[in-house]
Protein backbone atom coordinates (compact mmCIF):
# COMPACT_ATOMS: atom_id res chain seq x y z
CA UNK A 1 49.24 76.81 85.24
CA UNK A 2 52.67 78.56 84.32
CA UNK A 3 54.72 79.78 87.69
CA UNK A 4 57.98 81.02 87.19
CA UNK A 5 58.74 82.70 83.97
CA UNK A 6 62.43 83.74 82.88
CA UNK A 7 63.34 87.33 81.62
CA UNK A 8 64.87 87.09 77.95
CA UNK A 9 63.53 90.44 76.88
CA UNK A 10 62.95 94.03 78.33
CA UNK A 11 60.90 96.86 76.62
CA UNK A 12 61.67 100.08 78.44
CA UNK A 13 60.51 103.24 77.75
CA UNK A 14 59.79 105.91 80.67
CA UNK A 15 59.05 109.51 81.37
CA UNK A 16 60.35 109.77 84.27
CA UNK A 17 64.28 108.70 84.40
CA UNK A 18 64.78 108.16 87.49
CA UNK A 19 66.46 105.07 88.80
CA UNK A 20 66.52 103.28 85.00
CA UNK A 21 70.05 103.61 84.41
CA UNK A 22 70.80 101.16 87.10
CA UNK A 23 68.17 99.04 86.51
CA UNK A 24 68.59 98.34 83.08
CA UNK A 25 72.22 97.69 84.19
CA UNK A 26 70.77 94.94 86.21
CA UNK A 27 69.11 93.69 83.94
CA UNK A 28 71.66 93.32 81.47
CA UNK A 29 74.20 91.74 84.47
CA UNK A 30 71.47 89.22 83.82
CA UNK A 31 71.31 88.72 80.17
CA UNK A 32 68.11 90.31 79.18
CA UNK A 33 67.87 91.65 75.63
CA UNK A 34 66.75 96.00 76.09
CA UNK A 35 64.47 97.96 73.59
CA UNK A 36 63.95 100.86 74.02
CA UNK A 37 62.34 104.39 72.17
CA UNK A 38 63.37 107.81 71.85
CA UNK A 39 64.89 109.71 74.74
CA UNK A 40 65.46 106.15 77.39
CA UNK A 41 67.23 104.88 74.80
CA UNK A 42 69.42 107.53 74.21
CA UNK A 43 70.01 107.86 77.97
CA UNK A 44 70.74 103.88 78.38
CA UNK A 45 73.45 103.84 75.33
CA UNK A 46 74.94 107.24 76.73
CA UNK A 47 75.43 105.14 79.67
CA UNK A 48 77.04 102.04 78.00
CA UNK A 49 74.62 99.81 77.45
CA UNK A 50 73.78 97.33 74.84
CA UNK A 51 70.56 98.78 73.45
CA UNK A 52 67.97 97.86 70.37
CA UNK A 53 65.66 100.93 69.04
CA UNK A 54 61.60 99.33 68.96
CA UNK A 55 61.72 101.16 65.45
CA UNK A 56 64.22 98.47 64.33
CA UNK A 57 62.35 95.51 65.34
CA UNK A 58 58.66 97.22 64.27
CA UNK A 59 60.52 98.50 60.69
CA UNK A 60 58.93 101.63 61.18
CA UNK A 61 60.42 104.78 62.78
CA UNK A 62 58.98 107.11 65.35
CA UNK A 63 56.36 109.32 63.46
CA UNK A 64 54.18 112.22 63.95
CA UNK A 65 56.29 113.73 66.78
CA UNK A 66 56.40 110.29 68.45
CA UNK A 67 52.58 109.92 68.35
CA UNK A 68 53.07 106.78 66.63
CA UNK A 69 55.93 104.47 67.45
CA UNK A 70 54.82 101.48 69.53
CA UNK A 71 51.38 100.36 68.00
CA UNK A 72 52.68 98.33 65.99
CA UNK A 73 52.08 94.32 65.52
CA UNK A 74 56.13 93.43 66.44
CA UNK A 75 55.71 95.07 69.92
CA UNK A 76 51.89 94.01 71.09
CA UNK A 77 51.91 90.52 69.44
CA UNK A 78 55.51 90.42 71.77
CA UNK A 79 53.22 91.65 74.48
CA UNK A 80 50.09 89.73 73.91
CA UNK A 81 50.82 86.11 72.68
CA UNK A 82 49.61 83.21 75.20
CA UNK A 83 53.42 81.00 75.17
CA UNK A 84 51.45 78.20 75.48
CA UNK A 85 49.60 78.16 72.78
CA UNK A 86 50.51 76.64 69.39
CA UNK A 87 48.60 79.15 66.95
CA UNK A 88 49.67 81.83 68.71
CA UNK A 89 53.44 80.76 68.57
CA UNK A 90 52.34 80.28 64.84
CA UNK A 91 51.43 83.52 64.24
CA UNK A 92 54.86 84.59 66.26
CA UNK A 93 57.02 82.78 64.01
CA UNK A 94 55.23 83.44 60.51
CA UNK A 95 55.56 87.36 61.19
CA UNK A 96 58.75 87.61 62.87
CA UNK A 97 57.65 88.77 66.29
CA UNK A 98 59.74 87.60 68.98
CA UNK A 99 58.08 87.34 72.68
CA UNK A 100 58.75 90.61 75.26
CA UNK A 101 58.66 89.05 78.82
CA UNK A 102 59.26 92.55 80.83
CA UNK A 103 57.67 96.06 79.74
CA UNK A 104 59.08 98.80 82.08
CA UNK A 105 56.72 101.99 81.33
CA UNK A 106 55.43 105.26 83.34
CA UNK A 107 52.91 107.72 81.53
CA UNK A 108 53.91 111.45 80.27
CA UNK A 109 53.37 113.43 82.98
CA UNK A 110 49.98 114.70 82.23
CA UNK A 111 48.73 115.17 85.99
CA UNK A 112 52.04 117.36 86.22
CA UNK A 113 51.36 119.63 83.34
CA UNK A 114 48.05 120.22 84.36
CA UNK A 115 49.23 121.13 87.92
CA UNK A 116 51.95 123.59 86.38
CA UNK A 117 48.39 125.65 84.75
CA UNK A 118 49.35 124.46 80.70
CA UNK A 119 47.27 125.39 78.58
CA UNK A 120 44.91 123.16 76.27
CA UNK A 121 46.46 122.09 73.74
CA UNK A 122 49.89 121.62 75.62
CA UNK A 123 47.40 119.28 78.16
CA UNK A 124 46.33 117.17 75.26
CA UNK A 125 49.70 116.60 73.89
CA UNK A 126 50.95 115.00 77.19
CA UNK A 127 48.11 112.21 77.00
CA UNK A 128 50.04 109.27 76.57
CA UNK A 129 48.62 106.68 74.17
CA UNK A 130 51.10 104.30 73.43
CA UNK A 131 52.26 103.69 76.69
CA UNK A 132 48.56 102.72 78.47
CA UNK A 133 47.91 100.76 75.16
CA UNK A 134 50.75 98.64 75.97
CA UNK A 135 50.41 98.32 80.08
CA UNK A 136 46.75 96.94 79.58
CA UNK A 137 48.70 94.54 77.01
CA UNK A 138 51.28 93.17 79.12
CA UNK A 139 48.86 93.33 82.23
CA UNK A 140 46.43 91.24 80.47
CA UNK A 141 49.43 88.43 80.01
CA UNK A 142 50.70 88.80 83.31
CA UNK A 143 50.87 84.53 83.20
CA UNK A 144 53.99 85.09 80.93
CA UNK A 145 54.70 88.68 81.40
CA UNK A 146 55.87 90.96 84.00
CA UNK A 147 54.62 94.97 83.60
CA UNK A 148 56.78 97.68 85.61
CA UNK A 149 54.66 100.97 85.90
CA UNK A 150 56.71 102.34 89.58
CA UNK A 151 59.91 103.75 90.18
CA UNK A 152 59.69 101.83 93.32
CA UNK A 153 58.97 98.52 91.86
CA UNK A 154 62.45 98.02 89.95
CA UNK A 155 64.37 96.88 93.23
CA UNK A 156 61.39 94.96 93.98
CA UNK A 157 61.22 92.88 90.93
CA UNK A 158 65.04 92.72 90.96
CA UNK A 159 64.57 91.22 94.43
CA UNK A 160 62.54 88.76 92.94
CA UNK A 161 64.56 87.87 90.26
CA UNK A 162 67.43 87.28 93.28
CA UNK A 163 65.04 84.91 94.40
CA UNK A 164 63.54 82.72 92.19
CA UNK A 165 67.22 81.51 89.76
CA UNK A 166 66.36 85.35 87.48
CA UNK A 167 62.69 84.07 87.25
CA UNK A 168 59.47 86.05 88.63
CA UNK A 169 56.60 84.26 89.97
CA UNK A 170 52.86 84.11 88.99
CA UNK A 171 51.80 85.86 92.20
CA UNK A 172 54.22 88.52 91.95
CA UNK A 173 53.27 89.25 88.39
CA UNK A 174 49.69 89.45 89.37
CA UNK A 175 50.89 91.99 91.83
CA UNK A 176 52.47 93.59 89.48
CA UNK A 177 49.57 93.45 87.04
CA UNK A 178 46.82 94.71 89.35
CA UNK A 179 49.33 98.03 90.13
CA UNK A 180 49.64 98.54 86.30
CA UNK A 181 45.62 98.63 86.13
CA UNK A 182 44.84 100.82 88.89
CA UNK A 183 48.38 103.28 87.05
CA UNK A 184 45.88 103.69 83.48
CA UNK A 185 42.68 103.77 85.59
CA UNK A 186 44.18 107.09 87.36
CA UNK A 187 45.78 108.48 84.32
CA UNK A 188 42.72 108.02 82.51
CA UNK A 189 40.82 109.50 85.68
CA UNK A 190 43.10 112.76 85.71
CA UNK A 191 42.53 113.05 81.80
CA UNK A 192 39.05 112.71 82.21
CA UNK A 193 38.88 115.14 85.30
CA UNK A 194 41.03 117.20 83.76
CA UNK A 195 38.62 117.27 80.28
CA UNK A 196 35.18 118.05 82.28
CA UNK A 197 36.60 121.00 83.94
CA UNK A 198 37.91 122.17 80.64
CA UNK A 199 34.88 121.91 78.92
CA UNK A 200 32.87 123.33 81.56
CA UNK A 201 31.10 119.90 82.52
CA UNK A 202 30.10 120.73 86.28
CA UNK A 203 28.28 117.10 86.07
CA UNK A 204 29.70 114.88 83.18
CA UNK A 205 27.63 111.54 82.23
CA UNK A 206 30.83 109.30 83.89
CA UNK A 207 32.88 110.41 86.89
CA UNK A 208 36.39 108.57 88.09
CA UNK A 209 38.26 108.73 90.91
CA UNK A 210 41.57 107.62 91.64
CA UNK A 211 44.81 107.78 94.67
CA UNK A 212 47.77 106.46 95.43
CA UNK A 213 48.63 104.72 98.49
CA UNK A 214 50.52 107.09 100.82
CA UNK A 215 49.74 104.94 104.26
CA UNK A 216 48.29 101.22 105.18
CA UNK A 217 46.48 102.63 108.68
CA UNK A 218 46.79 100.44 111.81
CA UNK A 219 42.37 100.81 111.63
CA UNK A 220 39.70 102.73 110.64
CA UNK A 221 37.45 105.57 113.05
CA UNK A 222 37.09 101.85 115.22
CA UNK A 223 39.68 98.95 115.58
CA UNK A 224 37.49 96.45 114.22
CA UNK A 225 37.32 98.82 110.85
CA UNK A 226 40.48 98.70 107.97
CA UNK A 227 41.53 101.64 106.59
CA UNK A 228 44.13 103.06 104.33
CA UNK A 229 44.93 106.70 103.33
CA UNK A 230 45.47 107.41 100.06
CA UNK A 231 46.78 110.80 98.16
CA UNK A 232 44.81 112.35 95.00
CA UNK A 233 48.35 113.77 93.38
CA UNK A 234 46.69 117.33 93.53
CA UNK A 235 49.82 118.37 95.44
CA UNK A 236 47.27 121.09 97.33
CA UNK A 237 49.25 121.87 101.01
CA UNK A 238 47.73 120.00 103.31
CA UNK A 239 47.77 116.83 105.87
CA UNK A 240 48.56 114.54 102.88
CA UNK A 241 51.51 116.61 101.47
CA UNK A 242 52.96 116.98 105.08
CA UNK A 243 56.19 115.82 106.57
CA UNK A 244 56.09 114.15 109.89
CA UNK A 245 58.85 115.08 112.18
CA UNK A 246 58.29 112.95 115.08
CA UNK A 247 55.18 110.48 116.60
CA UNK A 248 53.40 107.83 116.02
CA UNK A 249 52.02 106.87 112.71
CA UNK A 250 49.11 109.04 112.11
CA UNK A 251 45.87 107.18 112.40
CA UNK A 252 42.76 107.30 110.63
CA UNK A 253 41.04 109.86 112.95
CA UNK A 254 44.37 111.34 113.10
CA UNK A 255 44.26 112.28 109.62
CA UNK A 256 40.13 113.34 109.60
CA UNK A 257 41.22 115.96 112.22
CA UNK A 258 44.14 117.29 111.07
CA UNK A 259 42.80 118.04 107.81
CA UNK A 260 39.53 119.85 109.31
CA UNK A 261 42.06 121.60 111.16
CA UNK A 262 44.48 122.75 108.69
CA UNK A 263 42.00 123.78 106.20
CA UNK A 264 40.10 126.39 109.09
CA UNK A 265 43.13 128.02 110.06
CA UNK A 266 43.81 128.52 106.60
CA UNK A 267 41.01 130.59 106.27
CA UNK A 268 43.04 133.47 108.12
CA UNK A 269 46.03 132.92 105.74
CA UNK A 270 48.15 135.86 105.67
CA UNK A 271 46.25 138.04 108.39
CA UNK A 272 46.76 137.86 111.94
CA UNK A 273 48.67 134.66 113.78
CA UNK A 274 45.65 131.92 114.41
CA UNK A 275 45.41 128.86 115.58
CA UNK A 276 42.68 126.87 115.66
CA UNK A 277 41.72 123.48 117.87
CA UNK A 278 39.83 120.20 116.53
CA UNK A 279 38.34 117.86 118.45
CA UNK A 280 35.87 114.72 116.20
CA UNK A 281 36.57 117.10 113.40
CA UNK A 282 34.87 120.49 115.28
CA UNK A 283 36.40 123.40 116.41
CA UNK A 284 36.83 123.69 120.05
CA UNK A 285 38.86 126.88 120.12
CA UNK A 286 39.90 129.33 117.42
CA UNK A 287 41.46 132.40 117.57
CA UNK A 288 44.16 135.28 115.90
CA UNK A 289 46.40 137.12 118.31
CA UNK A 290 49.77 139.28 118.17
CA UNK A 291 51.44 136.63 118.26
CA UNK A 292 51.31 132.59 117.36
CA UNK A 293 51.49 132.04 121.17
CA UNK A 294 48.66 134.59 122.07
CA UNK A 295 46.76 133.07 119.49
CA UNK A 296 46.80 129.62 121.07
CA UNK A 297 46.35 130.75 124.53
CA UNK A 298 42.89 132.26 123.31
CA UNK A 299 41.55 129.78 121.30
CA UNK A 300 42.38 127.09 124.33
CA UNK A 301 40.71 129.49 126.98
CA UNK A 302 37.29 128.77 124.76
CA UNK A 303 37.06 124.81 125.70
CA UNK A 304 40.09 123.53 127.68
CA UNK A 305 38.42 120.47 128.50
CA UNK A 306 37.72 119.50 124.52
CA UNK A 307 41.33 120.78 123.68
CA UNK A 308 42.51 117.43 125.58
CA UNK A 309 44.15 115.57 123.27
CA UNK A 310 43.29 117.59 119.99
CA UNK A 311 44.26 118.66 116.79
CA UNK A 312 46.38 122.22 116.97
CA UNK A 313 46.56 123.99 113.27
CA UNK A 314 48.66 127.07 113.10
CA UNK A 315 48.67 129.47 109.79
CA UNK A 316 52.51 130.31 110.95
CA UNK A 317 55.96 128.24 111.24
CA UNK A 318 55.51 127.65 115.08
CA UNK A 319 57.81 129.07 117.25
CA UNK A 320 59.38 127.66 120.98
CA UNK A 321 57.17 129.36 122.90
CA UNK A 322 54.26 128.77 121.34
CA UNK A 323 55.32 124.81 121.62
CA UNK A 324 56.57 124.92 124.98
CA UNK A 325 52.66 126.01 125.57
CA UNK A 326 50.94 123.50 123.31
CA UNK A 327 52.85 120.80 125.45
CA UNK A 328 51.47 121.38 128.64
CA UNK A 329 48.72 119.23 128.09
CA UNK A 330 48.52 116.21 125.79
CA UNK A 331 47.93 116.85 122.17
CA UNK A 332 47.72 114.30 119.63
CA UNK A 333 49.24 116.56 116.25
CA UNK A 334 50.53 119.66 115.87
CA UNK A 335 50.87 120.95 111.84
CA UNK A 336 51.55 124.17 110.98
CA UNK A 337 53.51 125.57 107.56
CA UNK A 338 56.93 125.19 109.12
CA UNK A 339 58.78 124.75 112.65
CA UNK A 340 62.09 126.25 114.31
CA UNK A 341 65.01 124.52 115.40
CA UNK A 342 64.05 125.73 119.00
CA UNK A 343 60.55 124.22 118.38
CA UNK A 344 61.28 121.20 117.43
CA UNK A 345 63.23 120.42 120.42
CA UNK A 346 60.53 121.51 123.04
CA UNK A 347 58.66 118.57 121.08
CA UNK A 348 61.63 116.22 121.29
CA UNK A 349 60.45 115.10 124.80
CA UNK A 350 57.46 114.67 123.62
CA UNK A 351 57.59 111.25 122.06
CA UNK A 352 53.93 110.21 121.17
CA UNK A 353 53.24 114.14 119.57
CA UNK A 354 53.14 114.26 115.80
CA UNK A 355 54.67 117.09 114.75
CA UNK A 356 53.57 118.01 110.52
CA UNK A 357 54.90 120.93 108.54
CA UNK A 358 53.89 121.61 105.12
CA UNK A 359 55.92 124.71 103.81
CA UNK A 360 52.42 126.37 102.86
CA UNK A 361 48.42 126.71 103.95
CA UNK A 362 46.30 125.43 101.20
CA UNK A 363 44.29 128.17 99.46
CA UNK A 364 40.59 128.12 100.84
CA UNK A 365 39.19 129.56 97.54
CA UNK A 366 40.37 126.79 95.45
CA UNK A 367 37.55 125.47 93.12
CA UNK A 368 38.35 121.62 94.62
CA UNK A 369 36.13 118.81 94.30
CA UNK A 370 35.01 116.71 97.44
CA UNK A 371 33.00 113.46 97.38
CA UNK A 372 31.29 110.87 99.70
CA UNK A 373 30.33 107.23 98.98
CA UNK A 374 26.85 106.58 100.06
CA UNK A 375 24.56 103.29 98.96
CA UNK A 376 25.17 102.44 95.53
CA UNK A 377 27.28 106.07 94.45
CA UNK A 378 28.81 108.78 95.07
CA UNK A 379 27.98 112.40 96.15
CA UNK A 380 30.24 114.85 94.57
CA UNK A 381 30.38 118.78 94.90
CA UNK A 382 32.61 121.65 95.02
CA UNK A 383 34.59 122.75 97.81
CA UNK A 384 32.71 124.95 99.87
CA UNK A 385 34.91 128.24 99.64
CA UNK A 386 32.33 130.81 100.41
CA UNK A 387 33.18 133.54 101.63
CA UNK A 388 31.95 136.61 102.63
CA UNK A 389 32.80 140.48 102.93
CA UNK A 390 31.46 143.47 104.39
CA UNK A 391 30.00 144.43 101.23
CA UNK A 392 27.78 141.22 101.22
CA UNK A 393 26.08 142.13 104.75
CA UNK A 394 22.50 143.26 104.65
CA UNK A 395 21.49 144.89 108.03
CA UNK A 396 17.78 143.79 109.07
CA UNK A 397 17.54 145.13 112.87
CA UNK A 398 16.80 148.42 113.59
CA UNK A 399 20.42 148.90 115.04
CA UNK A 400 23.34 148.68 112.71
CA UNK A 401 26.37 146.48 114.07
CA UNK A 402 29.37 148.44 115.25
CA UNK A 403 32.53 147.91 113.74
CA UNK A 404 34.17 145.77 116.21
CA UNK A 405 31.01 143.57 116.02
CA UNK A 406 31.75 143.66 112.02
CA UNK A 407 35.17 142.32 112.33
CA UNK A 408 34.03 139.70 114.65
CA UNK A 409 31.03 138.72 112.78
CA UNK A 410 33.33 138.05 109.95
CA UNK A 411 35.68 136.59 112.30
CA UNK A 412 32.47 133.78 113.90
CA UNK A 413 31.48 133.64 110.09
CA UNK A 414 34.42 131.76 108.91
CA UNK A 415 34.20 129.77 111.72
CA UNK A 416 30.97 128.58 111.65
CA UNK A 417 31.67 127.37 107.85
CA UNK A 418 33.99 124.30 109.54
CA UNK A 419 31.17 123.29 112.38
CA UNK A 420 28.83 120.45 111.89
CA UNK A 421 25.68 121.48 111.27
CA UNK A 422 23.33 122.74 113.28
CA UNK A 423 26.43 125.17 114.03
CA UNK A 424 26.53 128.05 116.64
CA UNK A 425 29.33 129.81 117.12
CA UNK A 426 29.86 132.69 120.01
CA UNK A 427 33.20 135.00 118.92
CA UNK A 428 34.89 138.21 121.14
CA UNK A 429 37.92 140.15 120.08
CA UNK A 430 39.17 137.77 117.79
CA UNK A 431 38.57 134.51 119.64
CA UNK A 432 35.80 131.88 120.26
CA UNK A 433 34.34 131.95 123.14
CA UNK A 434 31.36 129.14 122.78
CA UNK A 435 30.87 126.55 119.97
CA UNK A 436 27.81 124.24 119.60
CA UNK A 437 27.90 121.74 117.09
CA UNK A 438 25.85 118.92 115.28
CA UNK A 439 22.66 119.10 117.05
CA UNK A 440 19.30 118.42 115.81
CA UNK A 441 18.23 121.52 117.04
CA UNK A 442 19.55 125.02 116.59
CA UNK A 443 18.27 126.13 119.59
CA UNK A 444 19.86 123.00 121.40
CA UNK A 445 22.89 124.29 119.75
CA UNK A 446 22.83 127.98 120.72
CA UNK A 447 22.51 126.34 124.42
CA UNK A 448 25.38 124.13 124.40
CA UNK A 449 27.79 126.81 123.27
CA UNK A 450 26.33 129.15 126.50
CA UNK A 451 26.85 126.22 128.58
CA UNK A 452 30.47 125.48 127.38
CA UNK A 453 31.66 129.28 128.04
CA UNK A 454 29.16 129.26 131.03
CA UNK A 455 32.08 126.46 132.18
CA UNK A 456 34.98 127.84 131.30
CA UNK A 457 34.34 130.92 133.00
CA UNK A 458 33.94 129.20 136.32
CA UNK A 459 37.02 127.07 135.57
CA UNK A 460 39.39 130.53 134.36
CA UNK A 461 38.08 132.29 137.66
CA UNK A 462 35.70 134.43 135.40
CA UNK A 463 32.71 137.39 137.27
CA UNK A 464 31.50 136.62 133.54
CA UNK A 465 31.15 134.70 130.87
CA UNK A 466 32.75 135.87 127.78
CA UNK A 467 29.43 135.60 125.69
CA UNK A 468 28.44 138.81 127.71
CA UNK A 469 29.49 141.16 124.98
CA UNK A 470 29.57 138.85 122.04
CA UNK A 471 28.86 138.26 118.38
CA UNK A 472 26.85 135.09 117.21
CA UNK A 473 27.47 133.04 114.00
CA UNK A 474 24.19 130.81 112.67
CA UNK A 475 25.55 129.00 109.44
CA UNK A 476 21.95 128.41 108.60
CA UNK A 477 18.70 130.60 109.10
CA UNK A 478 16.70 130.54 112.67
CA UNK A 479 13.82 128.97 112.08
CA UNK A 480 12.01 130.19 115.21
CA UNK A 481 13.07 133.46 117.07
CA UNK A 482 14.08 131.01 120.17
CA UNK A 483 16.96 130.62 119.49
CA UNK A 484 18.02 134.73 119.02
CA UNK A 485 16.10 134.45 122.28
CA UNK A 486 18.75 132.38 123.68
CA UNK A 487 21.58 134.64 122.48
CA UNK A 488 20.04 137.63 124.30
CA UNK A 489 19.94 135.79 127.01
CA UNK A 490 23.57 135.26 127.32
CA UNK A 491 24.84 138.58 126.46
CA UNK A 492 25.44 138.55 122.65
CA UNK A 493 25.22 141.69 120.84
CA UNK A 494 24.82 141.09 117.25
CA UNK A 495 24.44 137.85 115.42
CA UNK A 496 25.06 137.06 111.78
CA UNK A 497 22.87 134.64 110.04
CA UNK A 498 22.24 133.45 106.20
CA UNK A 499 18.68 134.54 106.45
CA UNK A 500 16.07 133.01 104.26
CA UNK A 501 13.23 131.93 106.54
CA UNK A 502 9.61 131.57 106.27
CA UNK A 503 9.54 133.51 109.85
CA UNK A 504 12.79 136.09 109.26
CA UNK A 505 10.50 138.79 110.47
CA UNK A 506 9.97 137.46 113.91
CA UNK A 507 13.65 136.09 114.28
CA UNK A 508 14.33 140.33 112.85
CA UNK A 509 11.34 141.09 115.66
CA UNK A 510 13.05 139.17 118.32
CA UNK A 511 16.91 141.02 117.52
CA UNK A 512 15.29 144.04 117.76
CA UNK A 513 13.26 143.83 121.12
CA UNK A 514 16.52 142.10 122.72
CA UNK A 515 18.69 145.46 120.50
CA UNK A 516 20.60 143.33 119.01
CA UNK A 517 22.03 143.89 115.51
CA UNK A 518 21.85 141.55 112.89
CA UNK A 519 23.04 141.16 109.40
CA UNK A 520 22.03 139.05 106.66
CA UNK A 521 24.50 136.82 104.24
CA UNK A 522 22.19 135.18 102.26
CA UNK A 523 24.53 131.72 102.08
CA UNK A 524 24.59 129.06 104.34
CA UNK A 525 27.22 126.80 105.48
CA UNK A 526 25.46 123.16 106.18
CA UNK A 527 28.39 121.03 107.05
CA UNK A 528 27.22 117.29 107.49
């Protein structure tokens, strides 16, 4: 089997510029023959070098506002033909089609259009043809040729070159060949996304997915589990868009957390400062406040014992004092849409904190796909960006809510949307004061969330509780009244609920006998 291969001759055309000036000076240094198309080979003779149009050697020009200008014979049969094999150096020499050992290509920037909002037809004319066509070419024939489809690869194949007397080896071509697969399998995932949502195609017959690597991860949720993260090029502000400051790596859980974290506090957006504290991907404390350090003070006082070594998400840049709070106790990341000078060095000292800005809060309303492998497929949905306002809110109880139960409701509401189901959340002024999350029972649930502000009292020095005087957030129905029971019982006032059950009327009985208030959504928020 063929090993090392030498370079003789370089087809180069790109999109993106960066970095091929130099490179195709290296590869000249090295005597390897450069074709090139329209604008790259402009740019490459601008800059001095030795340069032959693929028009020449095809003997047609560039056509059809460049639709057509590398399927042609001269440049695939270069791509394509086995050097080993007699026909096919037959068929070579009877038709004038000399051998291309290096293609150096990246794609029109179609995912970039579509992120800029182009319209359709401007979409379709940044599908690149040509260039995929002749990647799967030269990727096929990696035992002769070497395909380029990275920025990042060119000092890595140059490196190899260094090595190996200007020759690549078999393994690094594979390398280099498997890359160049998964490059057209994303393109043609983004086109394909890009087309169903277009078209209107909530469900289309064939569904791809694609990333790029943005992290090998030490393991996965468990040591004895790999794990890699990967980035889906949707640019949306977030954990995978972020710029560490300082820290560790971020590890698999790391990343699970942080997200769940960063997308609830950007539920509160523009309003009030919030902050909002994940522990295994729940909530153990969220709250606004006057300020980004009020905020966090309130949403630890709901579970200081769960806040250990969490996830803190801020909607603001964070500030000194705010920091110089968070690292009183151990906390595994801190992101937030920017940092101060002054903040930054409060978490100087702290070595093993990861610190992650991301200059914006992703937009909770975005219509965003989500998916999860299970047996054999995938399950794939939207997003769930549900919301609710006061307008939505059908009062069933005898008494109507007040309007600082209203706000508060609203407040627990958006909450209770980033819980694991069964999900009950207990809110006051602004902050959480129970949560109780992914049990089998809702009533278990209700429980749990007394129990954890039932602690918390004790531990703050509390006469009270702080679900005396509280709202309650259900993100599904009650399917018995027990649980509204329960919420009496521990000194909530109103409770908001989807609604929806086969027994509403005793759950509506059971408000009413306790006088609470409660309000209707009809929408859930499962979360599993």
């Amino acid at each position: 089997m063929t090993d090392l291969v030498s370079l003789r001759r370089a087809l180069i055309s790109v999109s993106d510029k960066t970095g091929v000036v130099e490179f195709a000076r290296a590869l000249a240094a090295r005597g390897v023959e450069l074709l090139s198309t329209g604008g790259t080979s402009a740019l490459l003779r601008e800059a001095g070098l030795s340069v032959r149009d693929v028009a020449d050697v095809t003997g047609f020009p560039e056509m059809m506002d460049g639709r057509v200008k590398t399927l042609h014979p001269a440049v695939h049969g270069g791509l394509l033909a086995l050097r080993d094999n007699a026909e096919h150096q037959t068929a070579m020499a009877d038709h004038g089609i000399d051998p291309i050992d290096l293609l150096v290509v990246n794609l029109y920037p179609f995912e970039a259009t579509v992120a800029k909002g182009a319209d359709y037809d401007t979409c379709i004319e940044n599908i690149d043809i040509g260039g995929p066509a002749m990647i799967r070419a030269a990727a096929k024939n990696h035992l002769f040729v070497n395909v380029v489809v990275d920025v990042e690869d060119y000092a890595a194949l140059l490196t190899e070159l260094d090595a190996n007397d200007d020759r690549t080896s078999l393994a690094f071509r594979q390398r280099l060949a498997q890359t160049a697969y998964a490059r057209t399998a994303a393109y043609d995932a983004a086109v394909s996304t890009w087309m169903a949502a277009a078209l209107g195609e909530a469900a289309p017959r064939r569904r791809a997915f694609a990333g790029t690597l943005a992290q090998t991860l030490r393991y996965g949720e468990n040591p004895h589990q790999s794990a890699a993260f990967y980035t889906d090029g949707s640019g949306r502000a977030g954990v995978a868009t972020a710029k560490q400051w300082q820290g560790k790596e971020l590890s698999y859980n790391n990343i699970n957390d942080t997200d769940a974290a960063f997308e609830l506090v950007a539920e509160f957006g523009g309003e009030a400062p919030a902050c909002a504290i994940i522990k295994h991907a729940n909530p153990c404390g969220v709250a606004t406040g006057a300020t980004l350090l009020e905020a966090y003070t309130r949403a630890y006082d709901c579970d200081r014992t769960s806040a250990f070594g969490g996830i803190v998400a801020l909607n603001r840049p964070l500030d000194a004092a705010t920091a110089e709070e968070i690292a009183r106790i151990f906390t595994e990341v801190v992101i937030a849409p920017g940092a101060d000078e002054a903040a930054m060095q409060v978490f100087a000292a702290k070595k093993n904190l990861r610190l992650l800005t991301t200059g914006a809060l992703p937009d909770p309303a975005a219509p965003i796909l989500t998916f999860r492998q299970v047996g054999g497929g995938f399950l794939v949905q939207g997003k769930d960006n549900g919301r609710i306002q006061l307008a939505d809110l059908k009062v069933v109880t005898k008494r109507a809510p007040t309007d600082a139960e209203l706000a508060d409701m609203l407040f627990a509401w958006r909450v209770a949307k980033h819980v694991k189901s069964n999900a009950i959340v207990y809110v006051k002024d602004g902050a959480t004061v129970g949560v109780g999350a992914g049990q089998m029972s809702r009533v278990d649930s209700t429980r749990i969330a007394a129990r954890k502000a039932e602690d918390m009292a004790e531990a703050l020095g509390l006469a009270a509780p702080l679900t005396r005087g509280c709202v309650a957030a259900s993100d599904a129905f009650f399917p018995f009244a027990d649980g509204v029971e329960v919420l009496a019982a521990v000194g909530a006032t109103a409770v908001i609920q989807p609604g929806g059950s086969m027994r509403d009327a005793e759950v509506i009985a059971a408000a009413d006998a306790a006088g609470l208030a409660m309000v209707f959504t009809s929408m859930r928020h499962f979360r599993h």
